[in-house]
PDB file of N, CA and C in Angstrom:
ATOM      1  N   UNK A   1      -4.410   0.307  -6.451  1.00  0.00           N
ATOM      2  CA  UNK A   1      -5.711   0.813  -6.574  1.00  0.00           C
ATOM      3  C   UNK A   1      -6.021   1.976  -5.677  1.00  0.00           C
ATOM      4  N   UNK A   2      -6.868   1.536  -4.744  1.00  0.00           N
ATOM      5  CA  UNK A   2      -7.243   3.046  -3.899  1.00  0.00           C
ATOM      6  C   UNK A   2      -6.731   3.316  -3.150  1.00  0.00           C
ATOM      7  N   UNK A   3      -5.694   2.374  -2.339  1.00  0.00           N
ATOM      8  CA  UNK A   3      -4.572   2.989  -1.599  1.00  0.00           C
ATOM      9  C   UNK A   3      -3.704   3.924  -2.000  1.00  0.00           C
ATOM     10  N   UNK A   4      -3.187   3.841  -3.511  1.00  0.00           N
ATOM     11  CA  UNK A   4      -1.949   5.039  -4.344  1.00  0.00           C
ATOM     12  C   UNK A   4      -3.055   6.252  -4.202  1.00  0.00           C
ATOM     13  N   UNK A   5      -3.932   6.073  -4.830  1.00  0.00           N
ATOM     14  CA  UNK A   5      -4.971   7.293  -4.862  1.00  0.00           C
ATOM     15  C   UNK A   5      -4.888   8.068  -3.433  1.00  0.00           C
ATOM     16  N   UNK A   6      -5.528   7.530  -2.243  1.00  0.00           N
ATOM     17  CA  UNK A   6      -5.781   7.958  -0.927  1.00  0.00           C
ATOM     18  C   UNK A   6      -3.808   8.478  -0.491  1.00  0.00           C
ATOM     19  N   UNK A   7      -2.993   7.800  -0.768  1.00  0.00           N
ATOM     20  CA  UNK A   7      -1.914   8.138  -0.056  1.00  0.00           C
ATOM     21  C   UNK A   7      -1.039   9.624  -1.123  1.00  0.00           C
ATOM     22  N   UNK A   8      -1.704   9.912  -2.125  1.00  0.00           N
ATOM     23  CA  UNK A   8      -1.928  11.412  -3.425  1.00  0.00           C
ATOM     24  C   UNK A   8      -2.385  12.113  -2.698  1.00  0.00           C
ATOM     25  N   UNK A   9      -3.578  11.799  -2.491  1.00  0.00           N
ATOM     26  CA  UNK A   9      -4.501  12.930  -1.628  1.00  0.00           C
ATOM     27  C   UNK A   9      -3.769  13.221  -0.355  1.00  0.00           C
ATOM     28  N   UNK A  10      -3.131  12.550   0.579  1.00  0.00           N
ATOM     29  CA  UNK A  10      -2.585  12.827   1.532  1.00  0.00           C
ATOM     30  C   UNK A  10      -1.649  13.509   1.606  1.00  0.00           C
ATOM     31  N   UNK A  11      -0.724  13.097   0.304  1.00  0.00           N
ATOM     32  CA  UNK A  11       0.744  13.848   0.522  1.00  0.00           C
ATOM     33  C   UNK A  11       0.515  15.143   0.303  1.00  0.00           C
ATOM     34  N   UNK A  12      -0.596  15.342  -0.821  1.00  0.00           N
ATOM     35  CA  UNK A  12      -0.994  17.088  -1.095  1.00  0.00           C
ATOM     36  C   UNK A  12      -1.464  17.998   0.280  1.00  0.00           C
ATOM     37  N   UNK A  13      -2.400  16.860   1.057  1.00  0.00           N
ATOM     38  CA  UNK A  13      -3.038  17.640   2.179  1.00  0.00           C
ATOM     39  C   UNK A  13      -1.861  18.301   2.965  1.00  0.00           C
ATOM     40  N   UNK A  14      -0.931  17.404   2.971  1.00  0.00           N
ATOM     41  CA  UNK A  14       0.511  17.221   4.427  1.00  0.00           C
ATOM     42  C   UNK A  14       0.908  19.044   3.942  1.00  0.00           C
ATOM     43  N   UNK A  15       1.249  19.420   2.455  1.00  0.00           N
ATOM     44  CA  UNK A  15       1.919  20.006   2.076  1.00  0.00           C
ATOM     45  C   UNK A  15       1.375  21.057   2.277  1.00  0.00           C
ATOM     46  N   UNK A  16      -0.082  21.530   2.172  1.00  0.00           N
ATOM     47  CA  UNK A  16      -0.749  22.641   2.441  1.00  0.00           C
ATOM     48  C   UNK A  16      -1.135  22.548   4.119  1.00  0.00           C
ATOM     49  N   UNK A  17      -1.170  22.183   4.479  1.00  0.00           N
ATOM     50  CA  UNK A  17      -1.304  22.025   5.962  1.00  0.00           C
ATOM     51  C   UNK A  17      -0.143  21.977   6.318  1.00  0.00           C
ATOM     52  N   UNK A  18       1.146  22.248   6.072  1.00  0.00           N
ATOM     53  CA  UNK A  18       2.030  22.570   6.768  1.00  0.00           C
ATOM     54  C   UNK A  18       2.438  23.686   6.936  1.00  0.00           C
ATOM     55  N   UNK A  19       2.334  24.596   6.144  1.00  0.00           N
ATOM     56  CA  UNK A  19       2.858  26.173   6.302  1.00  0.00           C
ATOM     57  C   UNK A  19       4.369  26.523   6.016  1.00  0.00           C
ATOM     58  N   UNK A  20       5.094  27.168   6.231  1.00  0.00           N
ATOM     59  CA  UNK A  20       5.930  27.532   5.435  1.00  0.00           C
ATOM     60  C   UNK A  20       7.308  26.316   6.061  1.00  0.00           C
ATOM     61  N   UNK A  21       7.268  25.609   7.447  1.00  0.00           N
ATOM     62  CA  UNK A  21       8.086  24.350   7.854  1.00  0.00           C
ATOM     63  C   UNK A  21       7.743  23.673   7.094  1.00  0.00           C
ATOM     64  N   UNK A  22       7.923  23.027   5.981  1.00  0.00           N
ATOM     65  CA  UNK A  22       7.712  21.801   5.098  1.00  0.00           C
ATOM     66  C   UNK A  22       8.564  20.324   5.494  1.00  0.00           C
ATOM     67  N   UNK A  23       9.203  20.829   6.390  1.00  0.00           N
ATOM     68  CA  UNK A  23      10.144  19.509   6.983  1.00  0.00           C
ATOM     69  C   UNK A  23      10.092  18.900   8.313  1.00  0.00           C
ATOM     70  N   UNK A  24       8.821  19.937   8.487  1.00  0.00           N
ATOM     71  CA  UNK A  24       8.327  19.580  10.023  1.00  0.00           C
ATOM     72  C   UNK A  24       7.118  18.634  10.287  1.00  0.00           C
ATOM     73  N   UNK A  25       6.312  17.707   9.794  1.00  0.00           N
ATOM     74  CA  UNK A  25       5.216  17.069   9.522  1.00  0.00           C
ATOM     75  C   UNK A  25       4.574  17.561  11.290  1.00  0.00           C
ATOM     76  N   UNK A  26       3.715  17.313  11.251  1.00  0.00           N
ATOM     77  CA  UNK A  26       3.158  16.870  13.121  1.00  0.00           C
ATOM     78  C   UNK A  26       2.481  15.500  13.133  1.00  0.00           C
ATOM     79  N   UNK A  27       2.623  15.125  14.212  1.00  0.00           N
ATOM     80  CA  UNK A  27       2.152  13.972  14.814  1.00  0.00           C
ATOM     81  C   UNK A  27       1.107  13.528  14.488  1.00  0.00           C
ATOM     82  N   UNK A  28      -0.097  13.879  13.786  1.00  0.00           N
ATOM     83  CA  UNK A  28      -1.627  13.360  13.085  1.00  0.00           C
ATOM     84  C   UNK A  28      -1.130  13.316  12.026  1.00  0.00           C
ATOM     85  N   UNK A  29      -0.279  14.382  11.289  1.00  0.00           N
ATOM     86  CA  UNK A  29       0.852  13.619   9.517  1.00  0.00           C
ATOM     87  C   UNK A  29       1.165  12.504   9.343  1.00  0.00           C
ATOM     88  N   UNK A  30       1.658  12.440  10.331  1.00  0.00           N
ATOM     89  CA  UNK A  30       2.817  11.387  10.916  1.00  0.00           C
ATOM     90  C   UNK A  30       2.269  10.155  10.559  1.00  0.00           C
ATOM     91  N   UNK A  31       0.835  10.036  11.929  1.00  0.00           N
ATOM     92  CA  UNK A  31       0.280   8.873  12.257  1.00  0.00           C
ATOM     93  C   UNK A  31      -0.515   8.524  10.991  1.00  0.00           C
ATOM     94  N   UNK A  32      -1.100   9.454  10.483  1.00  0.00           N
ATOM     95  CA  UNK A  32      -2.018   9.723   9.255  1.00  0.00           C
ATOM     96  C   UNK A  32      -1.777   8.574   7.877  1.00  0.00           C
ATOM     97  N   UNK A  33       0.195   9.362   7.789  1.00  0.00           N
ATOM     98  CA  UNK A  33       0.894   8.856   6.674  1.00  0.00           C
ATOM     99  C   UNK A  33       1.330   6.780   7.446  1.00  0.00           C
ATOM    100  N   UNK A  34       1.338   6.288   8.480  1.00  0.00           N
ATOM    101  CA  UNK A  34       1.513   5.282   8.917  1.00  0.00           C
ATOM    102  C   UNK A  34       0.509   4.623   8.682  1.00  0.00           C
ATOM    103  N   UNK A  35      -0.805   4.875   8.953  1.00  0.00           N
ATOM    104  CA  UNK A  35      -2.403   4.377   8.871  1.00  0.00           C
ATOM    105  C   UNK A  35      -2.072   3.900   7.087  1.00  0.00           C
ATOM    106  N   UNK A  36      -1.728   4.959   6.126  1.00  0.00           N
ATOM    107  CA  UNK A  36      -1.807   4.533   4.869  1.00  0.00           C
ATOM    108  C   UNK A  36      -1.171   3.560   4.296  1.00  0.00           C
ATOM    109  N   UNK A  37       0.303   3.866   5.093  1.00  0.00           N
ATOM    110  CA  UNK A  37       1.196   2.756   4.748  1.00  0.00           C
ATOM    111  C   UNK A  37       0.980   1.184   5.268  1.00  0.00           C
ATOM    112  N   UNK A  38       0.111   1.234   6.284  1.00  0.00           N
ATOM    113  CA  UNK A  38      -0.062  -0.374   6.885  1.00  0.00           C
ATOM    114  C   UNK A  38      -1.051  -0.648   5.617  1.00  0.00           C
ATOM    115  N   UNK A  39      -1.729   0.218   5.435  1.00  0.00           N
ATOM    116  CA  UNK A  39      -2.807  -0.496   4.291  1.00  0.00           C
ATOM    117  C   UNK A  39      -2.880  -0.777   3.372  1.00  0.00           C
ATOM    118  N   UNK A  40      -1.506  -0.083   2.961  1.00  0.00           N
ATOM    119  CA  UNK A  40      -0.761  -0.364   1.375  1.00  0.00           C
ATOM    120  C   UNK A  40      -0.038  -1.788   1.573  1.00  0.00           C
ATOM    121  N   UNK A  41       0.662  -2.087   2.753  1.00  0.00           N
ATOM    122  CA  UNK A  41       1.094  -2.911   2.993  1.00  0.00           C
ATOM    123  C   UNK A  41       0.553  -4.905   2.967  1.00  0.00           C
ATOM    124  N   UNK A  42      -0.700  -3.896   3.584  1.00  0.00           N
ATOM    125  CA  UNK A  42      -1.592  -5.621   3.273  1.00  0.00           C
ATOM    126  C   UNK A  42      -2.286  -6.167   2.014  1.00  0.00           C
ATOM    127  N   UNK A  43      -2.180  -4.558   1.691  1.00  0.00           N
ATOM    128  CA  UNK A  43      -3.041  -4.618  -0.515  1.00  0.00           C
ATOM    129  C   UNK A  43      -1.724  -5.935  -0.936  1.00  0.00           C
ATOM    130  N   UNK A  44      -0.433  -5.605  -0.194  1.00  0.00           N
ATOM    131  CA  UNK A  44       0.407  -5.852  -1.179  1.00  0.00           C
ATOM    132  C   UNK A  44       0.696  -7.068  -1.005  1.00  0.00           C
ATOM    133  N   UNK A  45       0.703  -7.380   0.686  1.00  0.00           N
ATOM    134  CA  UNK A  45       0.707  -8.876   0.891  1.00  0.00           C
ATOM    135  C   UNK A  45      -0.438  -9.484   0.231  1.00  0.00           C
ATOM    136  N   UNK A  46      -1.686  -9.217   0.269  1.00  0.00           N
ATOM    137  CA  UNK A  46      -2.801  -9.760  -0.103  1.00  0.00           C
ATOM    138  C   UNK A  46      -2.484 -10.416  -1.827  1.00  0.00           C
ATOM    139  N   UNK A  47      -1.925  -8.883  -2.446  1.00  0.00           N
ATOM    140  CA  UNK A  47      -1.697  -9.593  -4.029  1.00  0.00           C
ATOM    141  C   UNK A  47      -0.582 -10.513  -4.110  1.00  0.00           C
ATOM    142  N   UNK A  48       0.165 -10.356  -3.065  1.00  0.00           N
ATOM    143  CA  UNK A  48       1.794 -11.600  -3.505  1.00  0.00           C
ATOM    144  C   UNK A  48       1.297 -13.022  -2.904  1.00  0.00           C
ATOM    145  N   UNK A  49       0.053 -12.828  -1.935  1.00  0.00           N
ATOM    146  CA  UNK A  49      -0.352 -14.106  -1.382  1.00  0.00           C
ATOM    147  C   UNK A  49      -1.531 -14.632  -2.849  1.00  0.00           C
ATOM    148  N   UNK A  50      -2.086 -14.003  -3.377  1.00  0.00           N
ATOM    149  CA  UNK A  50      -2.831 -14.591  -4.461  1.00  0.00           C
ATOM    150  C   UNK A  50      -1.955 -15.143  -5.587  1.00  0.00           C
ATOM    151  N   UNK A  51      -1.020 -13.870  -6.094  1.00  0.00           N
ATOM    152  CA  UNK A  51      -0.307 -14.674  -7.325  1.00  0.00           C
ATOM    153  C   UNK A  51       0.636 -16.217  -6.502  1.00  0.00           C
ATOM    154  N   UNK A  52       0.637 -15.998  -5.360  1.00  0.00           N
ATOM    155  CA  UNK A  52       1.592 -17.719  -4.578  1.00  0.00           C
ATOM    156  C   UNK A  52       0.672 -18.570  -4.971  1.00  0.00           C
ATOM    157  N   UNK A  53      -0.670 -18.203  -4.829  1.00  0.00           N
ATOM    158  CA  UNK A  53      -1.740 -19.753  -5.138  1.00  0.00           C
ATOM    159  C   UNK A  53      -2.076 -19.650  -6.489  1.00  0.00           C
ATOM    160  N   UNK A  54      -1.983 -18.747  -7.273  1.00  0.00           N
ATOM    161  CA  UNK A  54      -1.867 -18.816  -8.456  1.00  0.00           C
ATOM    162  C   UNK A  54      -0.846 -20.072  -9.456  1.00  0.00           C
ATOM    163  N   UNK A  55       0.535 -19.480  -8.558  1.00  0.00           N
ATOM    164  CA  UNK A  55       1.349 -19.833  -9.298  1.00  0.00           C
ATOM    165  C   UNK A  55       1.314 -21.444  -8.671  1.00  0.00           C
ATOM    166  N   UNK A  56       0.680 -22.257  -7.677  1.00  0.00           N
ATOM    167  CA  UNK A  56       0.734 -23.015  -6.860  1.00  0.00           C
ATOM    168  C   UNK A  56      -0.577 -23.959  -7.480  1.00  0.00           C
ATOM    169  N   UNK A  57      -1.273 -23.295  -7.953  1.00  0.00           N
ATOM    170  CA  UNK A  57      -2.668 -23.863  -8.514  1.00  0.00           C
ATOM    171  C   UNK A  57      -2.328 -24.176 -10.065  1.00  0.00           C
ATOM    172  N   UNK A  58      -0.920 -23.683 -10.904  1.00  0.00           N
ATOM    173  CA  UNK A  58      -0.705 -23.520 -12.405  1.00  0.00           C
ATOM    174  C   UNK A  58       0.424 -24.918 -12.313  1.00  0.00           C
ATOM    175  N   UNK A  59       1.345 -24.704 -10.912  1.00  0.00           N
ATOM    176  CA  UNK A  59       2.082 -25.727 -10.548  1.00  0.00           C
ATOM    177  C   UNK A  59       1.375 -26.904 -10.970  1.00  0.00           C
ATOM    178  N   UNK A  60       0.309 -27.101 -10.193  1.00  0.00           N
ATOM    179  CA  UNK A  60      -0.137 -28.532  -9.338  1.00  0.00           C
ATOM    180  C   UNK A  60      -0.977 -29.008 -11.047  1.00  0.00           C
ATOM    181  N   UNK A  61      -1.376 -27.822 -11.868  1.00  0.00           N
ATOM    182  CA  UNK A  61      -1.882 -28.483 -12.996  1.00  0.00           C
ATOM    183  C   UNK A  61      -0.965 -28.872 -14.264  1.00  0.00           C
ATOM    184  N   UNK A  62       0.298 -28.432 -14.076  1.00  0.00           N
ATOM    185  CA  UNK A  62       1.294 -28.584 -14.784  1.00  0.00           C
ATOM    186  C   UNK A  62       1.776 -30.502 -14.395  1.00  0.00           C
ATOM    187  N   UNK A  63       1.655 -30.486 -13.326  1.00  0.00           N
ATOM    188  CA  UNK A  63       2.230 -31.783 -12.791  1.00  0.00           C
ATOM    189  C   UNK A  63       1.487 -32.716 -13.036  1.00  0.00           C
ATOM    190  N   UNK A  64      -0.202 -32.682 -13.128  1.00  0.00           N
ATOM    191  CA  UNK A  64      -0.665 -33.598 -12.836  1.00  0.00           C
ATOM    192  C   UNK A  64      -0.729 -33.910 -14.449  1.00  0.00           C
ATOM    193  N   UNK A  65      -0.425 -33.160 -15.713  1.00  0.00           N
ATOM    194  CA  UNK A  65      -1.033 -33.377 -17.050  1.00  0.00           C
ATOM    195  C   UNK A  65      -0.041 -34.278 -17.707  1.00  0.00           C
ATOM    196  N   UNK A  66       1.206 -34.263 -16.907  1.00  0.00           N
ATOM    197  CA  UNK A  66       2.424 -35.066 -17.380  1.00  0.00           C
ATOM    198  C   UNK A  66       2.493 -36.705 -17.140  1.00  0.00           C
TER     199      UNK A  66
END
């Protein structure tokens, strides 16, 4: 969701804000592009921890109908 979006917008910013070194990021890039990635990171734990009780809540009704 709005993390892919926000981390688009970023990679474009990195690229025009770098100037003609394109392989040189600086240190607010850097930290910038890290900030996004922790947050992508917990979107992602967050959805693999829902589909677990999902699949944990489909479990427990599978078992009990037998």
């Amino acid at each position: 969701g709005r993390c892919v979006g926000q981390l688009g917008k970023h990679r474009s910013d990195l690229h025009r804000s770098r100037g003609q070194d394109s392989r040189s990021p600086t240190l607010s890039d850097v930290n910038s592009i890290l900030d996004e990635m922790e947050l992508l990171q917990q979107e992602i734990i967050n959805i693999l921890e829902m589909h677990q009780k999902d699949e944990n809540v489909s479990t427990n009704g599978d078992h009990h109908e037998q």
